[in-house]
Protein backbone atom coordinates (compact mmCIF):
# COMPACT_ATOMS: atom_id res chain seq x y z
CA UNK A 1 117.61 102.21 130.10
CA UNK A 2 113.84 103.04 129.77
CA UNK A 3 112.63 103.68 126.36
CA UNK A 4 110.20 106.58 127.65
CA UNK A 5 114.03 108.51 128.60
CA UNK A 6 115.16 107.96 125.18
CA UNK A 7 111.98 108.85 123.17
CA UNK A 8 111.82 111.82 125.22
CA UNK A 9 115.68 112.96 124.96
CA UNK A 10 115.07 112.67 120.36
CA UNK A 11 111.90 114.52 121.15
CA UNK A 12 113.50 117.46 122.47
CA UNK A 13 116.80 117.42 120.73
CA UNK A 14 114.44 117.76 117.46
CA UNK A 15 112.27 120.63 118.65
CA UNK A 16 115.65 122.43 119.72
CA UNK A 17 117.08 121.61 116.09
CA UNK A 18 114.45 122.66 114.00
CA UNK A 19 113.60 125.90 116.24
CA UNK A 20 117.40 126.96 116.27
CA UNK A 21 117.61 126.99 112.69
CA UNK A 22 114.04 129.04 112.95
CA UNK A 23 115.75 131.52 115.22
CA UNK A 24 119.04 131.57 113.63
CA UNK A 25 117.03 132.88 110.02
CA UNK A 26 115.31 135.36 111.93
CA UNK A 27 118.61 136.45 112.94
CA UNK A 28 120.19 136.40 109.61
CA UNK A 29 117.65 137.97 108.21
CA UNK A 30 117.44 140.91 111.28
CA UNK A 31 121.43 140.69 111.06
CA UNK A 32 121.97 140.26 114.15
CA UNK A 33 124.23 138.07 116.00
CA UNK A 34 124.08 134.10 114.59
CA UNK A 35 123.95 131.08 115.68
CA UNK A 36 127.45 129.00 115.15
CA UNK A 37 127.11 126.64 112.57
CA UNK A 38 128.98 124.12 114.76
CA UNK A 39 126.08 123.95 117.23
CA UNK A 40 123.98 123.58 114.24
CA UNK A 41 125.60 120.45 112.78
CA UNK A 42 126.42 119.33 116.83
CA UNK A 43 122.52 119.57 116.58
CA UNK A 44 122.76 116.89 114.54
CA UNK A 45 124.76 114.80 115.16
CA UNK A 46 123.14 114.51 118.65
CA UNK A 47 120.19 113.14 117.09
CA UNK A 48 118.66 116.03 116.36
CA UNK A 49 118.63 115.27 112.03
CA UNK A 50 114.97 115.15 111.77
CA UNK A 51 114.53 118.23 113.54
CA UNK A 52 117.80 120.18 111.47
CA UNK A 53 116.08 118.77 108.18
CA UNK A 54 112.67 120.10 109.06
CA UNK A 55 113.80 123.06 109.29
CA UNK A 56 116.03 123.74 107.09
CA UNK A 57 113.59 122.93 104.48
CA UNK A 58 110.83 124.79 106.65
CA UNK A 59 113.11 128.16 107.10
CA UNK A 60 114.96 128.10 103.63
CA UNK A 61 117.88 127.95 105.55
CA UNK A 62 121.29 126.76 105.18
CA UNK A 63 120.00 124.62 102.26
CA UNK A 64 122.56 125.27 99.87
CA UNK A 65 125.86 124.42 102.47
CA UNK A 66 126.75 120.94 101.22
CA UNK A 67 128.31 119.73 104.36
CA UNK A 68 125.05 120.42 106.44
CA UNK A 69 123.01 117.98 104.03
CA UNK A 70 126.42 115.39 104.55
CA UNK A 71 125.70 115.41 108.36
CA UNK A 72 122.09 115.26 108.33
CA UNK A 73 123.00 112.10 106.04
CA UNK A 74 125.87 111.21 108.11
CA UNK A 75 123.76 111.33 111.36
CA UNK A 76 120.58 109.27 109.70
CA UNK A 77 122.99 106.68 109.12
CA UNK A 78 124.79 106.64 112.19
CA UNK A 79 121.64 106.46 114.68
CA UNK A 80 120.28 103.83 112.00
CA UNK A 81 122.69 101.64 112.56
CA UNK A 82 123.20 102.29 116.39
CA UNK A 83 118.86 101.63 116.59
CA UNK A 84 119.49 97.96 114.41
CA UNK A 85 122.45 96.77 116.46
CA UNK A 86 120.15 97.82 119.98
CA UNK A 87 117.14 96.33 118.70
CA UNK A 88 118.48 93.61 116.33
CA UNK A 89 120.13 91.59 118.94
């Protein structure tokens, strides 16, 4: 697979992350209807962890849910270990 596909998928799955959790404080804040919290943690654990941690720390949002910070962690760790076994063999 071509590396320009994958750079390009994380690229976008990170601007969708960090702008959903941009869009779903507006909403809270507006209260107005949310964003699932499932599609934000899917966002995740698609790849999308640098993206969900920007902006949660960006948008002051969800930063106090435990489990959120457990999947960003959970996701770093995951695509960590997926990137050394690719690239370490």
């Amino acid at each position: 697979m071509d590396n320009k596909i994958i750079y390009a998928y994380f690229l976008i799955i990170n601007v969708v992350a960090y702008f959903s959790y941009g869009i779903d404080k507006r909403r809270a804040i507006k209260n107005r209807y949310r964003i699932s919290e499932a599609y934000l943690l899917s966002l995740s654990l698609l790849g999308g962890f640098v993206g969900s941690s920007l902006g949660m720390k960006h948008f002051h949002h969800k930063t106090k849910k435990v489990y959120f910070k457990l999947v960003i962690i959970l996701s770093v760790l995951i695509y960590s270990a997926l990137f050394y076994y690719i690239n370490g063999r």
